[in-house]
PDB file of N, CA and C in Angstrom:
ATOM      1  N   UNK A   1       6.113  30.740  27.949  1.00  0.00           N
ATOM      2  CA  UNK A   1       4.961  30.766  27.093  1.00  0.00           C
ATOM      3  C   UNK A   1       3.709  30.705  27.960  1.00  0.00           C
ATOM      4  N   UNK A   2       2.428  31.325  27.686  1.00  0.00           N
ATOM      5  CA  UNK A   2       1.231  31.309  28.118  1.00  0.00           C
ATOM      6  C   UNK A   2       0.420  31.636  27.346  1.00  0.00           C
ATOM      7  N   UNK A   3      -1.028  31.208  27.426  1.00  0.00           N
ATOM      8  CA  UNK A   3      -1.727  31.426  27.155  1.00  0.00           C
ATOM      9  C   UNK A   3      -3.417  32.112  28.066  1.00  0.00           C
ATOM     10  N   UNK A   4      -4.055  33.021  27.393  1.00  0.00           N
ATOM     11  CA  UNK A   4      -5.486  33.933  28.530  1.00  0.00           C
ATOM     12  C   UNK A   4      -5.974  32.491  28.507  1.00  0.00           C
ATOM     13  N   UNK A   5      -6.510  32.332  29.970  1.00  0.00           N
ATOM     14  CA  UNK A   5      -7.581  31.019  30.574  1.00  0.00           C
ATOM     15  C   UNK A   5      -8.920  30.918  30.040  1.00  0.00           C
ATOM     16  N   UNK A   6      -9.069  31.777  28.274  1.00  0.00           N
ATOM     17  CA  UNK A   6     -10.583  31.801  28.182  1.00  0.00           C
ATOM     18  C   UNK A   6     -10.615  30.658  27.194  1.00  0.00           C
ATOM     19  N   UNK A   7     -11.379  29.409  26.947  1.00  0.00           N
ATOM     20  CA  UNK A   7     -11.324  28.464  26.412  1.00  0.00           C
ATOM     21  C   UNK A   7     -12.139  28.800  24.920  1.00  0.00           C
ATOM     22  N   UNK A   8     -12.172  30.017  23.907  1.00  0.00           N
ATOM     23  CA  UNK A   8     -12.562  30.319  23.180  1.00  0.00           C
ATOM     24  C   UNK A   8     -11.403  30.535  22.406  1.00  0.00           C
ATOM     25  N   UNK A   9      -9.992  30.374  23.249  1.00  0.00           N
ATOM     26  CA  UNK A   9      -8.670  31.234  21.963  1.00  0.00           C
ATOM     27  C   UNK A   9      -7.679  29.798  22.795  1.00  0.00           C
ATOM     28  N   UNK A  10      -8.112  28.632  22.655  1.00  0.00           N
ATOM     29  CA  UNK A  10      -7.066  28.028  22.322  1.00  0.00           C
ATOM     30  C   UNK A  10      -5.486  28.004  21.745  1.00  0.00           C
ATOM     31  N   UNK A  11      -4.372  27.678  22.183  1.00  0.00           N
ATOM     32  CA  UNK A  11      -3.212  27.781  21.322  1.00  0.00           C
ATOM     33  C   UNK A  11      -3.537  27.062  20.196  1.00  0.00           C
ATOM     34  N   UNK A  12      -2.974  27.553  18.769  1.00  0.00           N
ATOM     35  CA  UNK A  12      -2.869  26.769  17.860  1.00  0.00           C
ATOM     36  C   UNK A  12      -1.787  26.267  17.672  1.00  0.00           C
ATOM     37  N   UNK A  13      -1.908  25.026  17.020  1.00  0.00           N
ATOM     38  CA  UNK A  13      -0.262  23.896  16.791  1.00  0.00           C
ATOM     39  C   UNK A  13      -0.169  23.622  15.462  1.00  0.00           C
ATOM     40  N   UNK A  14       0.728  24.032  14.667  1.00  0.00           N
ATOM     41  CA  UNK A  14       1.043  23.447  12.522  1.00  0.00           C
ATOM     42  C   UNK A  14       2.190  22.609  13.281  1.00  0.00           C
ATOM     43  N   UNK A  15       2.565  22.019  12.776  1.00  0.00           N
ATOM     44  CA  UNK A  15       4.170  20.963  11.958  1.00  0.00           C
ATOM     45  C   UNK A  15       3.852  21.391  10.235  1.00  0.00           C
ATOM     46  N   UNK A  16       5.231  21.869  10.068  1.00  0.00           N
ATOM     47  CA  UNK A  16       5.302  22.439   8.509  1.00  0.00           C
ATOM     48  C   UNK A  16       6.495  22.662   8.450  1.00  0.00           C
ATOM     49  N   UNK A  17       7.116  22.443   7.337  1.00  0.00           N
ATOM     50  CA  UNK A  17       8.388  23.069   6.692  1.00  0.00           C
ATOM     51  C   UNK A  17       8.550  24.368   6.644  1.00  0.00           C
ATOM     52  N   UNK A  18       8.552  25.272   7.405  1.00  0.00           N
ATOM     53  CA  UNK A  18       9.125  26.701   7.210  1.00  0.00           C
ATOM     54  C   UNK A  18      10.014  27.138   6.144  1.00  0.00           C
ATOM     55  N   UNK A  19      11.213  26.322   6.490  1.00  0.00           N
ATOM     56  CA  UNK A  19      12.312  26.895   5.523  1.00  0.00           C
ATOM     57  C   UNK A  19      12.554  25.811   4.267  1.00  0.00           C
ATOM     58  N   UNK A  20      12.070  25.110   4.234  1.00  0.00           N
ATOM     59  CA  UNK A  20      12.608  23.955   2.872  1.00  0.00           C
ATOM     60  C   UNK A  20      13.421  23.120   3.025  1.00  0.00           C
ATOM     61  N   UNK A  21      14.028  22.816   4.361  1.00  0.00           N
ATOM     62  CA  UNK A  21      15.657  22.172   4.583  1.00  0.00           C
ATOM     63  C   UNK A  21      14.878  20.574   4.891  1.00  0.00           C
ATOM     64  N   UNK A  22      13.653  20.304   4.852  1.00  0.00           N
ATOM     65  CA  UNK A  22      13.266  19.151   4.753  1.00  0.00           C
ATOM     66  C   UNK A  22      13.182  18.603   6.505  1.00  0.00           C
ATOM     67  N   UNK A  23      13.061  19.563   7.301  1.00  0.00           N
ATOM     68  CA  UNK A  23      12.609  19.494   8.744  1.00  0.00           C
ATOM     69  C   UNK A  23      11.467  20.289   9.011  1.00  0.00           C
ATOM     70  N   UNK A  24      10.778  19.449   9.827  1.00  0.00           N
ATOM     71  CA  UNK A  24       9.613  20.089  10.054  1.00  0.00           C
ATOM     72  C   UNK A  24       9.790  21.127  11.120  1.00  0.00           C
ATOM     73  N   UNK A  25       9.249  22.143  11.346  1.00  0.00           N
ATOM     74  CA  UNK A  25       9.103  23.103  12.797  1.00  0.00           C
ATOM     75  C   UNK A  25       8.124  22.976  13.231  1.00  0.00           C
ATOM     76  N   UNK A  26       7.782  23.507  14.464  1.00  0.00           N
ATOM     77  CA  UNK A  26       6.521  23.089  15.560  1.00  0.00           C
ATOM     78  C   UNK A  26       6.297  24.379  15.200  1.00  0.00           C
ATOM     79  N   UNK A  27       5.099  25.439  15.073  1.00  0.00           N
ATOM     80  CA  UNK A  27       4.476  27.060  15.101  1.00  0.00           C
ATOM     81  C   UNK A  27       3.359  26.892  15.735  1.00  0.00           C
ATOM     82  N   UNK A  28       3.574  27.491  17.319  1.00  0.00           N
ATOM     83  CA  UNK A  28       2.553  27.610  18.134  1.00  0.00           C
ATOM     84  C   UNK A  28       2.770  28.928  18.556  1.00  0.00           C
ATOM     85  N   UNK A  29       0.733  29.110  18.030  1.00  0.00           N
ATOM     86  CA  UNK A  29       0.427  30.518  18.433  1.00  0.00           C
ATOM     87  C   UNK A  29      -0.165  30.757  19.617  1.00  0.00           C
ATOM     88  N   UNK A  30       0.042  31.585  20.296  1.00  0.00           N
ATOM     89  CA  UNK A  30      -0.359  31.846  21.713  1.00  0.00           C
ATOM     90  C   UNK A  30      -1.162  33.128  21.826  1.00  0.00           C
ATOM     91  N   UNK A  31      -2.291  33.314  22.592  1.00  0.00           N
ATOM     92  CA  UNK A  31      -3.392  34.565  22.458  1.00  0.00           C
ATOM     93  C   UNK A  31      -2.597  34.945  24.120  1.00  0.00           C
ATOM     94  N   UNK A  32      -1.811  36.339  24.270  1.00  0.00           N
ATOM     95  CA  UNK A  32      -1.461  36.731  25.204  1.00  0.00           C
ATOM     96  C   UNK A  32      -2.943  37.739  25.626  1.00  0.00           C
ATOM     97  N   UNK A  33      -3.331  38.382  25.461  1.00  0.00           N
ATOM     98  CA  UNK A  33      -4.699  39.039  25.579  1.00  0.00           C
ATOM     99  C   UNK A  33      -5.721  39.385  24.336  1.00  0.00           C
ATOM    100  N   UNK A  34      -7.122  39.825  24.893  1.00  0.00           N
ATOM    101  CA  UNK A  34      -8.232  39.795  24.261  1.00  0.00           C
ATOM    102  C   UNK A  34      -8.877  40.944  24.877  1.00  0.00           C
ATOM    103  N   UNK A  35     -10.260  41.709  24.093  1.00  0.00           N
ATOM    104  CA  UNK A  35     -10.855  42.588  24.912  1.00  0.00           C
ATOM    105  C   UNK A  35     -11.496  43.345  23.507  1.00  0.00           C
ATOM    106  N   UNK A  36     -12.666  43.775  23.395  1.00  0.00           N
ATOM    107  CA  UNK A  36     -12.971  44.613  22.048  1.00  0.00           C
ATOM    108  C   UNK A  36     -13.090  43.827  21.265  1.00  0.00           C
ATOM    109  N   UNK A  37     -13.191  42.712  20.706  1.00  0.00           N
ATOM    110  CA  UNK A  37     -13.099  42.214  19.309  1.00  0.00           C
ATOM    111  C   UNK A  37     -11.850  42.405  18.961  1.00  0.00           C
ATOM    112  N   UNK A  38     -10.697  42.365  19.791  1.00  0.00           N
ATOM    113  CA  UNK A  38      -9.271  42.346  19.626  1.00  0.00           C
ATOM    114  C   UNK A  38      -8.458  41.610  20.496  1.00  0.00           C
ATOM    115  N   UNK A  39      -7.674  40.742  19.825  1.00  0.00           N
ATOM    116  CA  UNK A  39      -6.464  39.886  20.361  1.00  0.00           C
ATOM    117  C   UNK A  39      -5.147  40.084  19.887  1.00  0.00           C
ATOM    118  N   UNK A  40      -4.402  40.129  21.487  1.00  0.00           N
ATOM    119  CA  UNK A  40      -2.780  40.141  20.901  1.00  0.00           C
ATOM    120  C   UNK A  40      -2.503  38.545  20.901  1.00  0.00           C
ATOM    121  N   UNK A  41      -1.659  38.393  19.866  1.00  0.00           N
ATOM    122  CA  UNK A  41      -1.099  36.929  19.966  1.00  0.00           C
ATOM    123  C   UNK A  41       0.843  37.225  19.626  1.00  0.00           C
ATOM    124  N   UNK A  42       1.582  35.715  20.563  1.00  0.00           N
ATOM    125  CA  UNK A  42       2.802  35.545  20.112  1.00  0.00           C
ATOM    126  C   UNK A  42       2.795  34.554  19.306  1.00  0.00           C
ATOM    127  N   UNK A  43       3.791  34.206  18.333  1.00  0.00           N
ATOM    128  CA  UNK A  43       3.953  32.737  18.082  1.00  0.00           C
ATOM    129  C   UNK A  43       5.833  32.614  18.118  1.00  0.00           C
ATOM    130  N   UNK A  44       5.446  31.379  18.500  1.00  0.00           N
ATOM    131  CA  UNK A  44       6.953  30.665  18.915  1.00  0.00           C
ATOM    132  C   UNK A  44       7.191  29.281  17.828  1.00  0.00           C
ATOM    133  N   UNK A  45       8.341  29.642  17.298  1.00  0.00           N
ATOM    134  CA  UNK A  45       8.826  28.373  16.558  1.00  0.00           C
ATOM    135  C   UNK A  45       9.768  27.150  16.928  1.00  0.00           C
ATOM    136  N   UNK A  46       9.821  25.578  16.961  1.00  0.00           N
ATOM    137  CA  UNK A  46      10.420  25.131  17.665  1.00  0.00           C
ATOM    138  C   UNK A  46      10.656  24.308  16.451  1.00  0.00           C
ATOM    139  N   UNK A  47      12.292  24.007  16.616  1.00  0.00           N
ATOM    140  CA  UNK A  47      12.654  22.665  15.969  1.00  0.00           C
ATOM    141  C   UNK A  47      12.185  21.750  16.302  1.00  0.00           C
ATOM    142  N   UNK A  48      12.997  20.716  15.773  1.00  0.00           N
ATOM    143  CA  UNK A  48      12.427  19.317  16.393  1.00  0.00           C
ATOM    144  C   UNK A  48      13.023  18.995  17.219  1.00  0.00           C
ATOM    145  N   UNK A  49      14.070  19.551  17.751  1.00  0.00           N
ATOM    146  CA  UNK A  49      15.222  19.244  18.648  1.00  0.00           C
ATOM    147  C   UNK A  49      14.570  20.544  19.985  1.00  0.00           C
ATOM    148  N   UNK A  50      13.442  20.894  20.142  1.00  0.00           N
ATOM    149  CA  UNK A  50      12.782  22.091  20.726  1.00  0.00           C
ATOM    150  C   UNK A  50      13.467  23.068  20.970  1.00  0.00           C
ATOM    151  N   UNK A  51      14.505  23.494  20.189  1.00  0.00           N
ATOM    152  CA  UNK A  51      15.154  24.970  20.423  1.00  0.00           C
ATOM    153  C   UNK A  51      14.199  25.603  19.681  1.00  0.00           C
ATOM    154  N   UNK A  52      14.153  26.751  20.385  1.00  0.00           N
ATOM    155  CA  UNK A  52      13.227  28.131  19.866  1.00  0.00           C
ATOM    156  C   UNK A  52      14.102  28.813  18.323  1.00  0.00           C
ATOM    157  N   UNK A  53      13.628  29.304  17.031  1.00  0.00           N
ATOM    158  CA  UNK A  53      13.579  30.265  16.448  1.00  0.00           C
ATOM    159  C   UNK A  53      12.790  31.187  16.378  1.00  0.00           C
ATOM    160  N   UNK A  54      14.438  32.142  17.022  1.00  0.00           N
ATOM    161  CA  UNK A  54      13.934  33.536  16.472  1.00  0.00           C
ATOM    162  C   UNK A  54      12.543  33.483  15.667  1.00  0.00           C
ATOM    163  N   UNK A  55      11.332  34.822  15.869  1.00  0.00           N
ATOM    164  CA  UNK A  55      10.960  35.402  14.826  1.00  0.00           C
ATOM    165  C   UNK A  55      10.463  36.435  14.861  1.00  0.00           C
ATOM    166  N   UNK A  56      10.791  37.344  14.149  1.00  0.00           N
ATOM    167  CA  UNK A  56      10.571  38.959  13.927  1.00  0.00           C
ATOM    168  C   UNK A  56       9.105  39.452  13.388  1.00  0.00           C
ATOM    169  N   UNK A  57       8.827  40.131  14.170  1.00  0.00           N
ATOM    170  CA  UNK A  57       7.155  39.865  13.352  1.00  0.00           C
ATOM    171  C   UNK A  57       7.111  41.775  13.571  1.00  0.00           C
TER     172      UNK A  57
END
């Protein structure tokens, strides 16, 4: 995971129920680049146990 070094696109961090099973997931979004009034971003989902889910975007 990474994030661009420009301190204007911070990662963002939720804790939220995704699926309903009454566990929370970690959804951190990550700004991989910027340029134009345009940003690519990933986001990565983590249990609470920090294994990654999949997500298809």
């Amino acid at each position: 995971m990474g994030n661009v070094a420009n301190p204007s696109f911070y990662p963002q961090i939720s804790v939220v129920d995704l699926d309903a099973d009454g566990e929370d997931e970690v959804v951190v979004v990550l700004i991989q680049g910027t340029g134009s009034g345009v940003h690519d971003s990933k986001v990565h989902v983590l249990r609470t146990d920090f294994i990654e889910i999949s997500v298809l975007m």
